[in-house]
N, C-alpha and C. Protein backbone atom coordinates (compact mmCIF):
# COMPACT_ATOMS: atom_id res chain seq x y z
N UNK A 1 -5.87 -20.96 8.79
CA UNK A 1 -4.85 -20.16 9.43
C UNK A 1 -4.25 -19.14 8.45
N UNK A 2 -3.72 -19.84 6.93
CA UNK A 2 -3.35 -18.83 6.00
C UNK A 2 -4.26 -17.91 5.90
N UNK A 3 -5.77 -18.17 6.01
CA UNK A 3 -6.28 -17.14 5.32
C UNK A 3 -6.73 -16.31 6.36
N UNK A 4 -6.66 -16.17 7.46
CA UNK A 4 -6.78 -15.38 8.62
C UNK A 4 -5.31 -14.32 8.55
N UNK A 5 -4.45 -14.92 8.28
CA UNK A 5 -2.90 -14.35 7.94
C UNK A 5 -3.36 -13.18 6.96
N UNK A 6 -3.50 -13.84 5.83
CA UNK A 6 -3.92 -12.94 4.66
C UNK A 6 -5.10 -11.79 5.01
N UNK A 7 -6.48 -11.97 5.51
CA UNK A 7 -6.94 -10.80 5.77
C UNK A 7 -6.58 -10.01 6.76
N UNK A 8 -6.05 -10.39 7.65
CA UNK A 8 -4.97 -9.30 8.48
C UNK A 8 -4.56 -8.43 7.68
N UNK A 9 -3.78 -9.24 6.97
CA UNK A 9 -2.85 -8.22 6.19
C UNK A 9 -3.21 -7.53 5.24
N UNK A 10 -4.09 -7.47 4.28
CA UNK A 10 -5.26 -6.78 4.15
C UNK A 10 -5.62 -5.62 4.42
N UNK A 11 -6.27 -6.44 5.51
CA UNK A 11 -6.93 -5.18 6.48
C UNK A 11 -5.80 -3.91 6.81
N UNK A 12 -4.54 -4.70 7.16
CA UNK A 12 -3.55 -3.88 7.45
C UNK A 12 -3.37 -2.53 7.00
N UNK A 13 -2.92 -3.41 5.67
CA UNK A 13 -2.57 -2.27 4.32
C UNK A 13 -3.60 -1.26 3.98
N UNK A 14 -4.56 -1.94 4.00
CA UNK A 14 -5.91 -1.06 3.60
C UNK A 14 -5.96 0.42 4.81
N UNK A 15 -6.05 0.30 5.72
CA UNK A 15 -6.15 0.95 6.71
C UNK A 15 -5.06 1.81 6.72
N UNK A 16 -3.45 1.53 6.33
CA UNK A 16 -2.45 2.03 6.44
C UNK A 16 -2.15 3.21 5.57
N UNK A 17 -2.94 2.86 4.25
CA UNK A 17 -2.81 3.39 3.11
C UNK A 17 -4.18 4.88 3.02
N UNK A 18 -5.32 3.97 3.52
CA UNK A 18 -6.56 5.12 3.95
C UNK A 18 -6.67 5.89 4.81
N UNK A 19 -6.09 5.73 5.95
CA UNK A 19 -5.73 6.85 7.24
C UNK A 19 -4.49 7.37 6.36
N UNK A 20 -3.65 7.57 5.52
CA UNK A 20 -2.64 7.72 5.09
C UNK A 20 -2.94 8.93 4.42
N UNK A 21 -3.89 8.47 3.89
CA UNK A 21 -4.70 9.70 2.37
C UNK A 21 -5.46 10.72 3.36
N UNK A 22 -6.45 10.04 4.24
CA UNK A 22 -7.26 11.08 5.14
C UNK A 22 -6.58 12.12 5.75
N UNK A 23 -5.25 11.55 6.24
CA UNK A 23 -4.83 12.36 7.35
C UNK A 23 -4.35 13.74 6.39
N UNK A 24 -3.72 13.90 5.34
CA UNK A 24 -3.57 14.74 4.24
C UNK A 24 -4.08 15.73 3.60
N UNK A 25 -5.45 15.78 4.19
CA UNK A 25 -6.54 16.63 3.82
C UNK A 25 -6.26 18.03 4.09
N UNK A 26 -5.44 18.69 4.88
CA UNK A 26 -4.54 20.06 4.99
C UNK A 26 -3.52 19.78 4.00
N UNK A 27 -2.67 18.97 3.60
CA UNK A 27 -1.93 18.93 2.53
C UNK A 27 -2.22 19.43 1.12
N UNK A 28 -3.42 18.33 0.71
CA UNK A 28 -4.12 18.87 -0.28
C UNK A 28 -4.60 20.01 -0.56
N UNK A 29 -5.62 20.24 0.92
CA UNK A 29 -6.06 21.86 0.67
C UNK A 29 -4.85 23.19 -0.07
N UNK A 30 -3.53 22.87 0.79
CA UNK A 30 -2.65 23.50 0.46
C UNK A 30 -2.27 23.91 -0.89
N UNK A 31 -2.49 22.35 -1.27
CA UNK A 31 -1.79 22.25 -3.34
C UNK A 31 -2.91 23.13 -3.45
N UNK A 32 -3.96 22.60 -3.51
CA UNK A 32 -5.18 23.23 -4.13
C UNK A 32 -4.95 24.54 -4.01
N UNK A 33 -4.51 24.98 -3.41
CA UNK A 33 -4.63 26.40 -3.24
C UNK A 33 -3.36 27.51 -3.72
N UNK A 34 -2.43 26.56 -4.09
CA UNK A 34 -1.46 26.86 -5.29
C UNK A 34 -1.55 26.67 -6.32
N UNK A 35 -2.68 26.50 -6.57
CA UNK A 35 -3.03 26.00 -8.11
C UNK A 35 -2.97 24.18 -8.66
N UNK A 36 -2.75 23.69 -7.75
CA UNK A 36 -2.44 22.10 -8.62
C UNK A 36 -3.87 21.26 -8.40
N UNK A 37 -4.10 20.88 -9.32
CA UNK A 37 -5.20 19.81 -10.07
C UNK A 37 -5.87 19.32 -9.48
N UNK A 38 -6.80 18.49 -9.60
CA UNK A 38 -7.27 17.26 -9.32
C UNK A 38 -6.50 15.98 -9.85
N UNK A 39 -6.53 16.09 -10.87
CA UNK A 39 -5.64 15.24 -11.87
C UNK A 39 -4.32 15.16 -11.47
N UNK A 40 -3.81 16.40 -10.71
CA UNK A 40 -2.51 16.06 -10.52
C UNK A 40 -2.27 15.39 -9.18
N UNK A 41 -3.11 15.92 -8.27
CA UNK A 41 -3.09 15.33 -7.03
C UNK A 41 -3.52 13.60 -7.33
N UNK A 42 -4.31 13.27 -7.91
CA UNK A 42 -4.91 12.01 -8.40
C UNK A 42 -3.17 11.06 -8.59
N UNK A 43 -2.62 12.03 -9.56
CA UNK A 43 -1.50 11.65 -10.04
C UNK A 43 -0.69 11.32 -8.87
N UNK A 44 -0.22 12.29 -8.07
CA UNK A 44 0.78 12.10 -7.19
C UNK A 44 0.21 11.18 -5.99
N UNK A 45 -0.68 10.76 -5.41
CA UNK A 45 -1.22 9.69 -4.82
C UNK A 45 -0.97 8.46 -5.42
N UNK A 46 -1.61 8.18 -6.81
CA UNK A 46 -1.13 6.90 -7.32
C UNK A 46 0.81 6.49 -7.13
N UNK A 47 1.37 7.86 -7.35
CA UNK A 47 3.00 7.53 -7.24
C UNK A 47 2.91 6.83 -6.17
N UNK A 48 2.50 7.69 -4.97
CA UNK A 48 2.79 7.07 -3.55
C UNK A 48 2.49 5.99 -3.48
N UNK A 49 1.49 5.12 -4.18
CA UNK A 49 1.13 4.30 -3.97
C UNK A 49 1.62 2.95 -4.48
N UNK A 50 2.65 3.50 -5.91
CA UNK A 50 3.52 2.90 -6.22
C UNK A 50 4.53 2.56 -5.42
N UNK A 51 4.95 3.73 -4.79
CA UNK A 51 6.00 3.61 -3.66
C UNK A 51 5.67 2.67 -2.56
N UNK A 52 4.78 3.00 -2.14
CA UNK A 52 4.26 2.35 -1.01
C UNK A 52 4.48 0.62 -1.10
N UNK A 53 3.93 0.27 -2.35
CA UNK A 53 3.87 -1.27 -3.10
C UNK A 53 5.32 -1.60 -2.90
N UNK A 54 6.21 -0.62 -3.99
CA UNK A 54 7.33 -1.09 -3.82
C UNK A 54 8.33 -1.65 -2.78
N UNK A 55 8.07 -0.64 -1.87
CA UNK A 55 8.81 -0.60 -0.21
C UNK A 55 8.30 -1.68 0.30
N UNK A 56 7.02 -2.28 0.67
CA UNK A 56 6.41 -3.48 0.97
C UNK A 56 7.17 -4.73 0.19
N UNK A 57 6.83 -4.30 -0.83
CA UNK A 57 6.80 -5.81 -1.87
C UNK A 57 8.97 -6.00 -1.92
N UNK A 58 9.80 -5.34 -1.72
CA UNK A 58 10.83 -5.48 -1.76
C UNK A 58 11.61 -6.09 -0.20
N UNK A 59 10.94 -5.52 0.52
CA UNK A 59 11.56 -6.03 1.90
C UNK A 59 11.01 -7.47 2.20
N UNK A 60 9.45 -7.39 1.45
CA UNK A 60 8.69 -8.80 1.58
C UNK A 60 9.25 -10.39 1.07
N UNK A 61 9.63 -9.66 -0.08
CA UNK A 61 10.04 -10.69 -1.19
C UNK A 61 11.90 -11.13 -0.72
N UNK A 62 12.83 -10.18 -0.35
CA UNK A 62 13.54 -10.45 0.03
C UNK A 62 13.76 -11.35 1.76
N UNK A 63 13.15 -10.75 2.43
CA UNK A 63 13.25 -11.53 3.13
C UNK A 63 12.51 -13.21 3.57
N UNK A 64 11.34 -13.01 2.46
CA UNK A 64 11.13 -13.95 2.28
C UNK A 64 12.06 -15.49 1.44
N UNK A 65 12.65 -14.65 0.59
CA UNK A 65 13.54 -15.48 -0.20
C UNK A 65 14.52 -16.27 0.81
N UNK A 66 15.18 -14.96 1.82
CA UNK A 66 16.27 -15.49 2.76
C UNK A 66 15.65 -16.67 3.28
N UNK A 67 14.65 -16.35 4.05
CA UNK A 67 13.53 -17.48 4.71
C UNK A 67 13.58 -19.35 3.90
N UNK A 68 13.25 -18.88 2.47
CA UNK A 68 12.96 -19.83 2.27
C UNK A 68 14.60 -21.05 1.58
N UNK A 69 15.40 -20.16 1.79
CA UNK A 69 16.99 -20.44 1.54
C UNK A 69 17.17 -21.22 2.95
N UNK A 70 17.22 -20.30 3.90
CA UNK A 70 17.44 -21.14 5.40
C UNK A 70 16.81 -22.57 5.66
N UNK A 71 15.27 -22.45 5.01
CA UNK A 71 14.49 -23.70 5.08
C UNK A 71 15.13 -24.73 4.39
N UNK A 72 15.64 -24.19 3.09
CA UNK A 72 16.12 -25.18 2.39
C UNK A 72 17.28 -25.40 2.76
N UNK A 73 18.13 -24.88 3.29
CA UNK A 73 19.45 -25.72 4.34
C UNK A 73 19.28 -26.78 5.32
N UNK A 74 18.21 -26.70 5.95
CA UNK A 74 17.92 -27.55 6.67
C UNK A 74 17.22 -28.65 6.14
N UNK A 75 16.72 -28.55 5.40
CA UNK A 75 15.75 -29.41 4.26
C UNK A 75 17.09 -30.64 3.32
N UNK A 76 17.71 -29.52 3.00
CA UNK A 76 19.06 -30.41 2.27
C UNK A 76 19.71 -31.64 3.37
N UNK A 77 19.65 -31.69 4.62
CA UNK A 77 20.54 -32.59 5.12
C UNK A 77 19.40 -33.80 5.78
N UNK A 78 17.90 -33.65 5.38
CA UNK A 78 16.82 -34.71 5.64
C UNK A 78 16.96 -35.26 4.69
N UNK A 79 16.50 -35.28 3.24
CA UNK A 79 16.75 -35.47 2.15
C UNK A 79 16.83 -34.88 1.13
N UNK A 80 17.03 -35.47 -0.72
CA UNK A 80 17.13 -34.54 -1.75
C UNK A 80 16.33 -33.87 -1.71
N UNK A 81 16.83 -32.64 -1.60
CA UNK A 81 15.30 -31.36 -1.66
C UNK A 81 15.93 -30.79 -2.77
N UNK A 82 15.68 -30.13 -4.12
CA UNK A 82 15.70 -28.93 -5.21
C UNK A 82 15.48 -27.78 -4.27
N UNK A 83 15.81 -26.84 -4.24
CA UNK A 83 15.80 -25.82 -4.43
C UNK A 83 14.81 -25.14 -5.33
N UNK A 84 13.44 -24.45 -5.02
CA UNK A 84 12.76 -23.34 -5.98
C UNK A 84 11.90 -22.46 -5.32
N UNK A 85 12.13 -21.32 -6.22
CA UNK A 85 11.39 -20.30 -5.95
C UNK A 85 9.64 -20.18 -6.68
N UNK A 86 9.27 -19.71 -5.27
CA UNK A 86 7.79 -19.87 -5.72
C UNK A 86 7.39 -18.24 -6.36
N UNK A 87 7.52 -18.35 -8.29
CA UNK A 87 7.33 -17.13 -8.85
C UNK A 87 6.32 -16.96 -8.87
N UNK A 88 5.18 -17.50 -9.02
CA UNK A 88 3.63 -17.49 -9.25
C UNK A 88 3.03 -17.06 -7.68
N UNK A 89 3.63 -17.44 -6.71
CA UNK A 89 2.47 -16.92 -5.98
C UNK A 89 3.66 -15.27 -5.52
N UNK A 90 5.18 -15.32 -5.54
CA UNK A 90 5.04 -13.90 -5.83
C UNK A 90 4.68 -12.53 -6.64
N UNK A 91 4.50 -13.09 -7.78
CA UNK A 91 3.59 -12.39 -9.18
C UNK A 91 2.12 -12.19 -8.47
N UNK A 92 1.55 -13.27 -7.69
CA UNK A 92 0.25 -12.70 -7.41
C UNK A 92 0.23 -12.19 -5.92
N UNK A 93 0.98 -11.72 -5.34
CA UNK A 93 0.99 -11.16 -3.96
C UNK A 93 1.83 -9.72 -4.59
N UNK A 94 2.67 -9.65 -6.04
CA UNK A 94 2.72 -8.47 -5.82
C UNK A 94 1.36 -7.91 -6.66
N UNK A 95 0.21 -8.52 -7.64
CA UNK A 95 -0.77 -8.10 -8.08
C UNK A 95 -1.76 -8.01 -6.89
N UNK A 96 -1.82 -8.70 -6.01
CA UNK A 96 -2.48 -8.32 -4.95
C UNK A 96 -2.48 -7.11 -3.89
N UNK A 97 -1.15 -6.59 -3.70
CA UNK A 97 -0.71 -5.78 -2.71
C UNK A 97 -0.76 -4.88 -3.39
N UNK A 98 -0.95 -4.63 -5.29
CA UNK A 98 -0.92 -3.35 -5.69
C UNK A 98 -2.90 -2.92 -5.77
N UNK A 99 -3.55 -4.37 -5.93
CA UNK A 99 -4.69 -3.67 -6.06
C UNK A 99 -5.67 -3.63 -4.61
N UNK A 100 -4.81 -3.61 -3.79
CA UNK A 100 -5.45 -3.58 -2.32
C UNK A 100 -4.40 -1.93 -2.19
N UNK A 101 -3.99 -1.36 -2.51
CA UNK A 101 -3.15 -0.36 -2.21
C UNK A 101 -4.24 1.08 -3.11
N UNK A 102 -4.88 0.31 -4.66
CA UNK A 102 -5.15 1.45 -5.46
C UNK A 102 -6.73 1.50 -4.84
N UNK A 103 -6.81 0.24 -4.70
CA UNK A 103 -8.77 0.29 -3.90
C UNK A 103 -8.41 1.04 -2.72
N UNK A 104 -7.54 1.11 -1.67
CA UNK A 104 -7.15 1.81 -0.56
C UNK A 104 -7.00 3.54 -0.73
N UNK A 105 -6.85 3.78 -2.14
CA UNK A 105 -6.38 5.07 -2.10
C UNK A 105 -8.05 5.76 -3.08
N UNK A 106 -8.17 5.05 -3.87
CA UNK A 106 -9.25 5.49 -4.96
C UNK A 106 -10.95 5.99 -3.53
N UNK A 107 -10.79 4.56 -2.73
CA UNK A 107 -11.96 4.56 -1.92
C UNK A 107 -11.55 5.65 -0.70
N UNK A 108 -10.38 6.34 -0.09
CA UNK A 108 -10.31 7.79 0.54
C UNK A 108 -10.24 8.70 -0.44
N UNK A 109 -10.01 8.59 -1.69
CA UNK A 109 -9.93 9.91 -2.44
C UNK A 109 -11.60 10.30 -2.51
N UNK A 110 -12.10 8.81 -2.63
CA UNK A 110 -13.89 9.25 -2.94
C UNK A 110 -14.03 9.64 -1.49
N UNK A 111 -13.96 8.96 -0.53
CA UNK A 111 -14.49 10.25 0.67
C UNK A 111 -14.26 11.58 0.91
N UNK A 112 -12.71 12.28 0.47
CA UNK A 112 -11.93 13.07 0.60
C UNK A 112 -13.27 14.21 -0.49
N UNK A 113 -13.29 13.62 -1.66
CA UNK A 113 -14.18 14.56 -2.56
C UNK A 113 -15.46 14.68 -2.13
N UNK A 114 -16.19 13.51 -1.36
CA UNK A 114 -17.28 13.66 -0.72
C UNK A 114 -17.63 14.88 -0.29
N UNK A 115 -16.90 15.00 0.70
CA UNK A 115 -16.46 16.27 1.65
C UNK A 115 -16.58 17.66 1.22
N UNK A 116 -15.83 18.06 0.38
CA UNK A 116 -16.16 18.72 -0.46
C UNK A 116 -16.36 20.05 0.15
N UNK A 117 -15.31 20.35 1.03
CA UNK A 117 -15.18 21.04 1.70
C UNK A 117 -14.26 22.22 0.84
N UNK A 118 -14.05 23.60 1.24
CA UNK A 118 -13.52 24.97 0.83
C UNK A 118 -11.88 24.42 1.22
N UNK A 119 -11.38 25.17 0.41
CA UNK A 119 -9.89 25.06 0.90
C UNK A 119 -10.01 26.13 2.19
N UNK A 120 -9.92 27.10 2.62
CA UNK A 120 -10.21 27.83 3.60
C UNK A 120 -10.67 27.07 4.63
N UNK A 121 -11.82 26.74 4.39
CA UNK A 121 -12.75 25.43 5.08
C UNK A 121 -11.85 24.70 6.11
N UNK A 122 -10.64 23.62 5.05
CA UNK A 122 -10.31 22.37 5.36
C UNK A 122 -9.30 22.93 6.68
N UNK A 123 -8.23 23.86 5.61
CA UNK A 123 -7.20 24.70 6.42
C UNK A 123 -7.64 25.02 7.84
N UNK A 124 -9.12 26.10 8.36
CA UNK A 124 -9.19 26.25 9.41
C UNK A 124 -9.42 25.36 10.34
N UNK A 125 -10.16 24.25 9.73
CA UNK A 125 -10.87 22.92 10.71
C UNK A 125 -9.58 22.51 11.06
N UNK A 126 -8.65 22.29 10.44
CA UNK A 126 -7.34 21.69 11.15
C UNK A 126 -6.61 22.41 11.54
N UNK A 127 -6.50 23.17 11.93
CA UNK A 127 -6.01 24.64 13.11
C UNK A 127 -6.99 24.43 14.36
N UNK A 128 -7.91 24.42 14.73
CA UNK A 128 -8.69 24.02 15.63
C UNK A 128 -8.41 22.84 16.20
């Protein structure tokens, strides 16, 4: 069941993050055509993607915490329960959610260059 949970979510992110980059392809054309990089665009994707992690991994982790506070209220009046936070598997759900976010962005940037389309090119196809 967990692990049906987990590739959902996955899949989720992955998809969220790659239609995310695709849809952008007039964006880019744009920079490109003011002069900015590869490298820089490279650059400013990874931010987002920082962002992206962050915004996830903060609403996740918090409300998870609340979650597991409530449990433990109710837990306290069955018997002695401690109180703890599980740091290890949030350390690896936020190493997880960052490298399902950079494989999400690295694997549309490689299609995006595939393409390899004219800035002119990209611009008119999405006017049409």
């Amino acid at each position: 069941m967990y692990g049906l949970l987990a590739l959902l979510s996955i899949v989720n992110i992955f998809n969220t993050v790659y239609s995310s980059v695709l849809l952008k392809k007039r964006e880019f054309a744009v920079l490109k055509s003011i002069g900015m990089s590869n490298h820089q665009i490279n650059k400013m994707l990874f931010l987002e993607g920082i962002f992206y992690g962050l915004d996830s991994l903060i609403f996740g982790i918090l409300i998870s915490m609340i979650l597991i506070y409530i449990i433990y209220l109710f837990m306290v009046d069955i018997e002695f329960y401690k109180l703890s936070m599980p740091y290890v598997n949030i350390i690896i759900s936020i190493v997880a959610v960052y490298i399902i976010i950079f494989y999400s962005i690295i694997s549309a940037k490689k299609k995006l260059d595939k393409e390899n389309n004219s800035i002119v090119e990209v611009i008119r196809n999405e006017n049409i």
